[in-house]
PDB file of N, CA and C in Angstrom:
ATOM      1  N   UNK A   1     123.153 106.277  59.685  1.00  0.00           N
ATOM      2  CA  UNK A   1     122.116 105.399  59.205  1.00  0.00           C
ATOM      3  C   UNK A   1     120.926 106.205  58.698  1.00  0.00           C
ATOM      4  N   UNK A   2     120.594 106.947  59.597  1.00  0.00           N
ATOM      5  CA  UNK A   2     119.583 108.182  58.872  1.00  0.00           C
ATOM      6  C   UNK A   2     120.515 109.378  58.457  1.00  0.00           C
ATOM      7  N   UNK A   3     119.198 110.058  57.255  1.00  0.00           N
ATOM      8  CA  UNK A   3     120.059 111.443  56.896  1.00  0.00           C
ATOM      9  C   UNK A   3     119.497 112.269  57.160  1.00  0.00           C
ATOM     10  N   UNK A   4     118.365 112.071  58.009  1.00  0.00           N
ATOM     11  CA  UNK A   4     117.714 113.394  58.653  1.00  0.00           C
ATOM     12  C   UNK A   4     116.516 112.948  59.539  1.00  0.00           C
ATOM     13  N   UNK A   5     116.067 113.699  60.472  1.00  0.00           N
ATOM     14  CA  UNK A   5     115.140 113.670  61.735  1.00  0.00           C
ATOM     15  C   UNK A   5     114.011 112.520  61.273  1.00  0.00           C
ATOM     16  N   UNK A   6     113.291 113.399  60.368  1.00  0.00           N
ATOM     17  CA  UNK A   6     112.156 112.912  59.942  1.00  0.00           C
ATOM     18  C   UNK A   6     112.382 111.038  59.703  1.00  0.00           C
ATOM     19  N   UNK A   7     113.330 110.765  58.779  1.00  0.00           N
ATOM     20  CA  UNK A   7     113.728 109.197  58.650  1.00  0.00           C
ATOM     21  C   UNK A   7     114.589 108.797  59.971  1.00  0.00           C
ATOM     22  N   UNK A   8     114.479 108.854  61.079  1.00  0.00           N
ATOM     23  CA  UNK A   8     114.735 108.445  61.978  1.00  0.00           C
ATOM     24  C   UNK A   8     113.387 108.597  62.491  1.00  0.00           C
ATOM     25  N   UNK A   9     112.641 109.339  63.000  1.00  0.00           N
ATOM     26  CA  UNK A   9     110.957 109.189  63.331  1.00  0.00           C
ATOM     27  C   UNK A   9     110.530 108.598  62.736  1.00  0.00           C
ATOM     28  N   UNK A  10     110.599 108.574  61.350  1.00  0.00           N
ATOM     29  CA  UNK A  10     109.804 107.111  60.476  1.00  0.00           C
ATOM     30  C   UNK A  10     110.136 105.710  60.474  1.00  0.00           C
ATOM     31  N   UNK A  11     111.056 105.467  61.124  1.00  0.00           N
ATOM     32  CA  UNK A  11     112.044 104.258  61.733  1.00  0.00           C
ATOM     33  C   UNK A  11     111.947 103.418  60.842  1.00  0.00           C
ATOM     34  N   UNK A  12     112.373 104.087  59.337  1.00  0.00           N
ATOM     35  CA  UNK A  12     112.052 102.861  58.518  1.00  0.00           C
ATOM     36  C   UNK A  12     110.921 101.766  58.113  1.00  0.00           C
ATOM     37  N   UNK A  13     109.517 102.482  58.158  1.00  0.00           N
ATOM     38  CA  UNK A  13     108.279 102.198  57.953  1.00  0.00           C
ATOM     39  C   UNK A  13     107.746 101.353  59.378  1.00  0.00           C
ATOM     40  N   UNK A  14     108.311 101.018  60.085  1.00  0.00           N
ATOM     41  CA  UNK A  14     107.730 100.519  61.688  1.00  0.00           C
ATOM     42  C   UNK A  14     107.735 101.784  62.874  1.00  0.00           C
ATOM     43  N   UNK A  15     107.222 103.032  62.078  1.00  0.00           N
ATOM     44  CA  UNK A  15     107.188 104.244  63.101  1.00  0.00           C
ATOM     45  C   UNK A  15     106.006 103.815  64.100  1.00  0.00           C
ATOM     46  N   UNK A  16     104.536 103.431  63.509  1.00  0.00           N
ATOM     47  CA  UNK A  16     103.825 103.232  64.662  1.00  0.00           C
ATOM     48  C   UNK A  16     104.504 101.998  66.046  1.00  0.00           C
ATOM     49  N   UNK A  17     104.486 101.121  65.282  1.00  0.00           N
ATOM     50  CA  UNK A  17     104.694  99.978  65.640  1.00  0.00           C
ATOM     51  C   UNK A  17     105.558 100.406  67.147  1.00  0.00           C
ATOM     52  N   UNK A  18     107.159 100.684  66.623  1.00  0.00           N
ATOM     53  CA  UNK A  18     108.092 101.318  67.635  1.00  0.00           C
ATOM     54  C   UNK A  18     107.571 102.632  68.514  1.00  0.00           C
ATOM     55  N   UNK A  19     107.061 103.540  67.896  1.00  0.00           N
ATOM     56  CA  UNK A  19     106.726 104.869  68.764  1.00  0.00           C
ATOM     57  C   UNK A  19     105.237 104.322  69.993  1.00  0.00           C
ATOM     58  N   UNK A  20     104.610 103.713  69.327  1.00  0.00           N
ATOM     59  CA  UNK A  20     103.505 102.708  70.138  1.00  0.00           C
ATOM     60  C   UNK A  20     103.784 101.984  71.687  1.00  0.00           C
ATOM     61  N   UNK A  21     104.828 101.259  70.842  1.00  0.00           N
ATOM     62  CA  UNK A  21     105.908 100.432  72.110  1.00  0.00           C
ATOM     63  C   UNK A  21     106.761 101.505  72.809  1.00  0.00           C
ATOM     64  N   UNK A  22     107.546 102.466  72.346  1.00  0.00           N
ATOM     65  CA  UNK A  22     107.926 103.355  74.005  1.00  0.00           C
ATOM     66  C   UNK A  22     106.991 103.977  74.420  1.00  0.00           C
ATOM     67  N   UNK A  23     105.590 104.307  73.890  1.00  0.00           N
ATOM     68  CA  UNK A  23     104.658 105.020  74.478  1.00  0.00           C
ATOM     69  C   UNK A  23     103.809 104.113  75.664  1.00  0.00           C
ATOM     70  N   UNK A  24     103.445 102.546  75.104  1.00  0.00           N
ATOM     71  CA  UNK A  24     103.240 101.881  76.822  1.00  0.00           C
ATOM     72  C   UNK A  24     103.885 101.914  77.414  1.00  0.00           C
ATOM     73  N   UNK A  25     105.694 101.090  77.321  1.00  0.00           N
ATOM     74  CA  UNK A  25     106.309 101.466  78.117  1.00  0.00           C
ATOM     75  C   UNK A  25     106.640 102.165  79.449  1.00  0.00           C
ATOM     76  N   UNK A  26     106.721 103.565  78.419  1.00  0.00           N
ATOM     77  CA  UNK A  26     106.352 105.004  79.498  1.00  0.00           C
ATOM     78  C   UNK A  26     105.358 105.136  80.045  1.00  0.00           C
ATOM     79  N   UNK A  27     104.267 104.639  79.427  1.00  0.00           N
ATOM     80  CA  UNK A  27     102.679 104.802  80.911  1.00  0.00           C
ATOM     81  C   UNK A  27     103.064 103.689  81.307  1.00  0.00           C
ATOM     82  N   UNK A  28     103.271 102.815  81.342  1.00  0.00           N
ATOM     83  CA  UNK A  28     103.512 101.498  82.413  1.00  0.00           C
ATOM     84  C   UNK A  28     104.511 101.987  83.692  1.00  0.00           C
ATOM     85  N   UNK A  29     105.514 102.869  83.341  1.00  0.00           N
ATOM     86  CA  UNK A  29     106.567 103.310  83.838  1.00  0.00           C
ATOM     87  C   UNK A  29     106.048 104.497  85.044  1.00  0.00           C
ATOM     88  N   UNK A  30     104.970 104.724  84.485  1.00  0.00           N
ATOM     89  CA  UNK A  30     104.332 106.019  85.330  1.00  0.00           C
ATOM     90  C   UNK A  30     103.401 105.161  86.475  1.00  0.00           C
ATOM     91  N   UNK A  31     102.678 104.407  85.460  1.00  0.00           N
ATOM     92  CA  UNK A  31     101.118 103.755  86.102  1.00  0.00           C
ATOM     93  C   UNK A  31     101.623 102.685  87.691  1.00  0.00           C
ATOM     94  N   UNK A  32     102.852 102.068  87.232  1.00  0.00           N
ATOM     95  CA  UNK A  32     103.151 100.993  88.167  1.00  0.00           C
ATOM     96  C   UNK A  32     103.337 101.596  89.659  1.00  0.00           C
ATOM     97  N   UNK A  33     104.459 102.636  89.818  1.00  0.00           N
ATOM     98  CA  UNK A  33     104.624 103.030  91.003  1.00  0.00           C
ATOM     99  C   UNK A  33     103.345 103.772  91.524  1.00  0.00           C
ATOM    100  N   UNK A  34     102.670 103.841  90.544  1.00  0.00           N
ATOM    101  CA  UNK A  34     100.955 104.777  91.776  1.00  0.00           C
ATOM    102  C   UNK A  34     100.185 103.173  91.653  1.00  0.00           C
ATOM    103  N   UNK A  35     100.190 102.327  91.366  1.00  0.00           N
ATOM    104  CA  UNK A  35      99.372 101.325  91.499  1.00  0.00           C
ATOM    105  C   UNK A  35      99.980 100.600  92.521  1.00  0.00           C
ATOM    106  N   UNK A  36     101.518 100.588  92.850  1.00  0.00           N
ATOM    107  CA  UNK A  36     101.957  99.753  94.091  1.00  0.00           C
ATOM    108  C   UNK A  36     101.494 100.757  95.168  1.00  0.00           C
ATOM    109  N   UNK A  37     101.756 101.887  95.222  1.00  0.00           N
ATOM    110  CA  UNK A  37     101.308 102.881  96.426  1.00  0.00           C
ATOM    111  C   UNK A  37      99.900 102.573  96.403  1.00  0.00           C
ATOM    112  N   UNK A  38      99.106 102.893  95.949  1.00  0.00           N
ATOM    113  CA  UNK A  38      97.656 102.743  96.082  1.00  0.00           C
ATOM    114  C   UNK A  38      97.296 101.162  96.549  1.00  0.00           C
ATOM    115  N   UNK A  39      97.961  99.984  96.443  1.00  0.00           N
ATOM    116  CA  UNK A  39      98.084  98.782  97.202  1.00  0.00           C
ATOM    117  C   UNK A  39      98.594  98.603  98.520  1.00  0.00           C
ATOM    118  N   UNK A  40      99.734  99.480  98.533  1.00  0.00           N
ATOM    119  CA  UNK A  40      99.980  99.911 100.284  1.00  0.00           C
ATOM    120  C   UNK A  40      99.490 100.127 100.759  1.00  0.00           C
ATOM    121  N   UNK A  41      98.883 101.480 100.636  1.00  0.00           N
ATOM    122  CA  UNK A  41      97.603 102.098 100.707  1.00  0.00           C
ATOM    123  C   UNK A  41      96.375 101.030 101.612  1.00  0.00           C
ATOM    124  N   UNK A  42      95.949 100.343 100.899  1.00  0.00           N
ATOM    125  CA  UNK A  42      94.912  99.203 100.988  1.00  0.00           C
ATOM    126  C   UNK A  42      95.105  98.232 101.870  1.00  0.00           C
ATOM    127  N   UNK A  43      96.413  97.828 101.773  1.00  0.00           N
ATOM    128  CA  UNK A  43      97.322  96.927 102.543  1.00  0.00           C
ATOM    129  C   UNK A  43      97.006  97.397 104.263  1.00  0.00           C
ATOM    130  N   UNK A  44      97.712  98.350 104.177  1.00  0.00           N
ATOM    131  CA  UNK A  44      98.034  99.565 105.396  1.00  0.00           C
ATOM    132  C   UNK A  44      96.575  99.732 106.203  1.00  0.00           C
ATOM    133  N   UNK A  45      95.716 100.090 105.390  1.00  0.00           N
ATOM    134  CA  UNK A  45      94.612  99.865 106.301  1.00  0.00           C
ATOM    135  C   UNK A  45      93.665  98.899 106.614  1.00  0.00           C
ATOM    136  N   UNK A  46      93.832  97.797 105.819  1.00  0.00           N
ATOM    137  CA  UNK A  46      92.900  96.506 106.152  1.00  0.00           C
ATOM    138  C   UNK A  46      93.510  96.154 107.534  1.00  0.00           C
ATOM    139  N   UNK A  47      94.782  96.293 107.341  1.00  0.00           N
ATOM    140  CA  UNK A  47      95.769  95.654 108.817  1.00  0.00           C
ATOM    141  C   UNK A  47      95.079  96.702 109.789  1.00  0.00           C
ATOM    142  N   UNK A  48      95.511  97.841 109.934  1.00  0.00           N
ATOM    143  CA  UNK A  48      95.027  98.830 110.594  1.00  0.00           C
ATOM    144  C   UNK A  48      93.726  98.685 111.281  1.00  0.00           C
ATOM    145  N   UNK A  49      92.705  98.222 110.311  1.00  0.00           N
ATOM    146  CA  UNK A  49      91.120  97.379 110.441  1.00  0.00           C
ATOM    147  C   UNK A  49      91.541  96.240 111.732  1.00  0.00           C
ATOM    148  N   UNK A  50      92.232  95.428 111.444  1.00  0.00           N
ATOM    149  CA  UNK A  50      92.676  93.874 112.107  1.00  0.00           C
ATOM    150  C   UNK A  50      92.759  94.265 113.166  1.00  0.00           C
ATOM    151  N   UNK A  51      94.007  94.602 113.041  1.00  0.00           N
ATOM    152  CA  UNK A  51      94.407  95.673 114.757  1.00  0.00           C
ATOM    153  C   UNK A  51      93.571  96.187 115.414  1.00  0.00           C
ATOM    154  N   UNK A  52      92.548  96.750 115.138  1.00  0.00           N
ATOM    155  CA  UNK A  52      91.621  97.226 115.972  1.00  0.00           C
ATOM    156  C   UNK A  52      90.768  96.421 115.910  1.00  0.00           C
ATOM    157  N   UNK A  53      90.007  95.540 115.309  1.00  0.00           N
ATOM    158  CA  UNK A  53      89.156  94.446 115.601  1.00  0.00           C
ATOM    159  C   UNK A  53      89.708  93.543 116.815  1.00  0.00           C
ATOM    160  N   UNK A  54      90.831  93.257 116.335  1.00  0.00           N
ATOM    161  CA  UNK A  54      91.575  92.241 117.525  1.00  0.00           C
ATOM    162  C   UNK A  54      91.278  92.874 118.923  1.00  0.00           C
ATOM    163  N   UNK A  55      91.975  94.113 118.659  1.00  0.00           N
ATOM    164  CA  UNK A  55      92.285  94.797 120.350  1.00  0.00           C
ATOM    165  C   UNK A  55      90.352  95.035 120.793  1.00  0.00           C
ATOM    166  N   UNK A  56      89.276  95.258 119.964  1.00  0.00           N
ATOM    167  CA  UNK A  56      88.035  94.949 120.887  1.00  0.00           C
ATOM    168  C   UNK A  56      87.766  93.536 121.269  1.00  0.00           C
ATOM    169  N   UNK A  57      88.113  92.529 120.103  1.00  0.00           N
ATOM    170  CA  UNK A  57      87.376  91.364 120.906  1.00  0.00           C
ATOM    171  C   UNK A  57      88.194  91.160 122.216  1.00  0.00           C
ATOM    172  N   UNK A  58      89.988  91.170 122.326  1.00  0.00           N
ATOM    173  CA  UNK A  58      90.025  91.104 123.562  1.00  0.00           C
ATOM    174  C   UNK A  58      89.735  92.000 124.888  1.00  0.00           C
ATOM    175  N   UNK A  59      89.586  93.272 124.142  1.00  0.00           N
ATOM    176  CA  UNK A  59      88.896  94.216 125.172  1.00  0.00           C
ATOM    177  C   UNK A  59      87.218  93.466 125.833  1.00  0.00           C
ATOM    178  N   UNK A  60      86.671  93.272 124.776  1.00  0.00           N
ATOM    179  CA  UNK A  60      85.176  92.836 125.008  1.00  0.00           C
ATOM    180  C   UNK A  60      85.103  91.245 125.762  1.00  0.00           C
ATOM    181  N   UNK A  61      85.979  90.431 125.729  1.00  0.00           N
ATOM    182  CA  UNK A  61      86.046  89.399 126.818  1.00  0.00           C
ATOM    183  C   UNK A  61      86.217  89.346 128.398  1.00  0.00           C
ATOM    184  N   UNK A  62      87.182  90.857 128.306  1.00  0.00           N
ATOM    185  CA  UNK A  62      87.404  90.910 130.092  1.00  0.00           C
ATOM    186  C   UNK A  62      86.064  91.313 130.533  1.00  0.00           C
TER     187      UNK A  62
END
């Protein structure tokens, strides 16, 4: 279909368009798994917070 590199990179005049679209893609592909960790993250210690709030108020009643 192509006869050389260059007209396959030019994808037939929609080079931005296409090279644009695997380029979010790929940062989406990167960005997602550090944005779910960094929510664990957050997750992990608000609870962590709870847990120890809990265990004083019932400490602080006896």
């Amino acid at each position: 279909m192509w006869n050389s590199p260059a007209e396959f990179f030019e994808m037939g005049g929609y080079a931005l368009y296409v090279w644009s679209s695997f380029g979010v893609c790929a940062l989406i592909i990167v960005l997602e798994p550090l944005a779910i960790n960094n929510r664990r993250k957050a997750i992990m210690s608000r609870l962590k917070r709870e847990i120890r709030a809990e265990k004083f108020d019932k400490e602080g009643m006896k």
